[in-house]
N, C-alpha and C. Protein backbone atom coordinates (compact mmCIF):
# COMPACT_ATOMS: atom_id res chain seq x y z
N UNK A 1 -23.30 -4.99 -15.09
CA UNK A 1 -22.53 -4.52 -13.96
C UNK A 1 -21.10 -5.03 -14.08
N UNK A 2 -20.09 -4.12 -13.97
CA UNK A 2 -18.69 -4.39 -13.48
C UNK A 2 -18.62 -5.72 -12.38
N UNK A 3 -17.57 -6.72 -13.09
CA UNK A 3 -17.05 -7.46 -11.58
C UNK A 3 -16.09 -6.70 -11.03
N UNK A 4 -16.19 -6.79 -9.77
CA UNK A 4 -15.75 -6.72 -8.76
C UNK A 4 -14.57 -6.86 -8.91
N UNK A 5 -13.78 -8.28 -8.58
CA UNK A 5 -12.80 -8.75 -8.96
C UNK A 5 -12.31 -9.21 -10.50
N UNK A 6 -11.11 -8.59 -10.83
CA UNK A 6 -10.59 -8.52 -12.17
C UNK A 6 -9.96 -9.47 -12.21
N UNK A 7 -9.65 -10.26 -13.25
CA UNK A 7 -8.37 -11.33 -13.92
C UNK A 7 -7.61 -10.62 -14.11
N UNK A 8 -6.49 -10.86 -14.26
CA UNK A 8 -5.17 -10.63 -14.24
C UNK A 8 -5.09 -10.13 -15.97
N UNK A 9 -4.57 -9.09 -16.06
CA UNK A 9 -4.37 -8.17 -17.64
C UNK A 9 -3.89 -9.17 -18.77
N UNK A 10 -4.41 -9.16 -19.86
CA UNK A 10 -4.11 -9.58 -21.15
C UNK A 10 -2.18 -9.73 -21.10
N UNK A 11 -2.18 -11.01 -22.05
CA UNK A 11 -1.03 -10.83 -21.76
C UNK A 11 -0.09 -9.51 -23.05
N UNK A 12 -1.09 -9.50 -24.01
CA UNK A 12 -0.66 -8.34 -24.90
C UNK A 12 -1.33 -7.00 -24.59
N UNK A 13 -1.59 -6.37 -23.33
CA UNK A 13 -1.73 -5.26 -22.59
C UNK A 13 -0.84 -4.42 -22.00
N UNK A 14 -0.85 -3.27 -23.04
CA UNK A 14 0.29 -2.71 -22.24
C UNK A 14 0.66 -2.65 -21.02
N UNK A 15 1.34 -1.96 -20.35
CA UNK A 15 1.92 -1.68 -19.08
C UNK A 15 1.73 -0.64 -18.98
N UNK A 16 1.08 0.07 -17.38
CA UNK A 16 1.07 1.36 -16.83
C UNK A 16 2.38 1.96 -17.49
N UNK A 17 2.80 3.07 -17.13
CA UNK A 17 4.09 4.02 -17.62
C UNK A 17 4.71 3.43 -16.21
N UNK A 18 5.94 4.05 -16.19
CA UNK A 18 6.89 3.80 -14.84
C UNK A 18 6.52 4.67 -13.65
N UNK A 19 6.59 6.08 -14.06
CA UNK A 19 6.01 7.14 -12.92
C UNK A 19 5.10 6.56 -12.57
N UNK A 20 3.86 5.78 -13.03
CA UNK A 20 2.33 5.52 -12.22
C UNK A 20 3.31 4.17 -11.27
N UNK A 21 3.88 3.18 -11.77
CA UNK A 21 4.36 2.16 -10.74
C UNK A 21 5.02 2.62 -9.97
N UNK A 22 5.60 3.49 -10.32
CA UNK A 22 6.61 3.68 -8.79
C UNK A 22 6.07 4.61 -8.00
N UNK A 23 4.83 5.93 -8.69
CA UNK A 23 3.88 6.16 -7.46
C UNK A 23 3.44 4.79 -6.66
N UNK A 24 2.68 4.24 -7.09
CA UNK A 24 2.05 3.35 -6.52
C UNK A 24 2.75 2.36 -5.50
N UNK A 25 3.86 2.22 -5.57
CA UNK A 25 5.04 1.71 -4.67
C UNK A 25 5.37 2.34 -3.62
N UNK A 26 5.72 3.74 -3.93
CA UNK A 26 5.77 4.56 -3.10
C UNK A 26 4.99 5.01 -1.89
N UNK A 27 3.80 5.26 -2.62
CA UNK A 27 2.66 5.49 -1.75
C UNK A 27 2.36 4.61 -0.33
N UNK A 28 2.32 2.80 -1.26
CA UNK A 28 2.35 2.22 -0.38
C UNK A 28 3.35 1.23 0.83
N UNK A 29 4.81 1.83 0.56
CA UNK A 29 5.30 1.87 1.25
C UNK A 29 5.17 2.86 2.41
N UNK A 30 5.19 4.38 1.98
CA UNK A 30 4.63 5.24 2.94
C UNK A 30 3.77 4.93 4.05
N UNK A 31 2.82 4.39 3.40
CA UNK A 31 1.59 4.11 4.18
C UNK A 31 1.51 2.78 4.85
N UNK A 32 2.46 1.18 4.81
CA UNK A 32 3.04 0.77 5.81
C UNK A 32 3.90 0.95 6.52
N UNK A 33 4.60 2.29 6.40
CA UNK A 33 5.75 2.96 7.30
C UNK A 33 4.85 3.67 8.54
N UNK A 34 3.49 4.21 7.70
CA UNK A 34 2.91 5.04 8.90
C UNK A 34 1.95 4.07 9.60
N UNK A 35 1.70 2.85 8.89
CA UNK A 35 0.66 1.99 9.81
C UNK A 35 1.89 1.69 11.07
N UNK A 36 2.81 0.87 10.32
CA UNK A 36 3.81 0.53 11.37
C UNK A 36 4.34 1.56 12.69
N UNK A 37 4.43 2.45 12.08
CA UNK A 37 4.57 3.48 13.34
C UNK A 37 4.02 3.89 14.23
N UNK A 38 2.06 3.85 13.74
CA UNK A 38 1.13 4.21 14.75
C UNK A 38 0.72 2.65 15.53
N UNK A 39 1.32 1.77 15.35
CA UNK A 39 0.64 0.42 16.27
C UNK A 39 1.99 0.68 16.92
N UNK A 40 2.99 0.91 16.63
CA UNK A 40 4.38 0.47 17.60
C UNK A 40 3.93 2.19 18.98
N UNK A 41 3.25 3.11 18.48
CA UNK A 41 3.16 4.39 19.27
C UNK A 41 1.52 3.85 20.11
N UNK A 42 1.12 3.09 19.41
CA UNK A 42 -0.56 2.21 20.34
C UNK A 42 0.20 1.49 21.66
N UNK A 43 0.98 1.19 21.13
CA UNK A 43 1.79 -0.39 21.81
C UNK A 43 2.98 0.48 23.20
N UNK A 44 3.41 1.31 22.82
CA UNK A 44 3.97 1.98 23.79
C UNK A 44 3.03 2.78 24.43
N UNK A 45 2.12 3.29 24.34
CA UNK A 45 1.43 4.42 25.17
C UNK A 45 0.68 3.01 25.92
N UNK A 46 0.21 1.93 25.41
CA UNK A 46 -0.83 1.09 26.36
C UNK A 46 -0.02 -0.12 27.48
N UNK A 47 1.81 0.09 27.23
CA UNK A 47 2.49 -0.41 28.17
C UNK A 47 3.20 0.92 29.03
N UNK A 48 2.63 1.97 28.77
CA UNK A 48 3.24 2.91 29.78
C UNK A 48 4.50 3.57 29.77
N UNK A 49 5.28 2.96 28.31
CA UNK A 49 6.61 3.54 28.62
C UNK A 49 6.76 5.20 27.59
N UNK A 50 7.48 5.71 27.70
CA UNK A 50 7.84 6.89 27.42
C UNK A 50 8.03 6.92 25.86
């Protein structure tokens, strides 16, 4: 069976290409832009303001 948790890559292992890192950056910036936005829109609708 696969572990679970991986060690950290060889140090003579290549590197992803650039397009896959900076998807992956991207993405998850996106996606703490939209977490951040839906707790700050939780946080206003459950204090009532507009």
């Amino acid at each position: 069976m696969r572990d679970i948790i991986e060690g950290p890559p060889e140090a003579d292992a290549p590197r992803p290409p650039l397009a896959r890192r900076l998807a992956w950056f991207i993405a998850l910036a996106l996606a703490g832009m939209a977490a951040t936005g839906a707790v700050a829109y939780a946080l206003r609708a459950l204090l009532g303001l507009e």
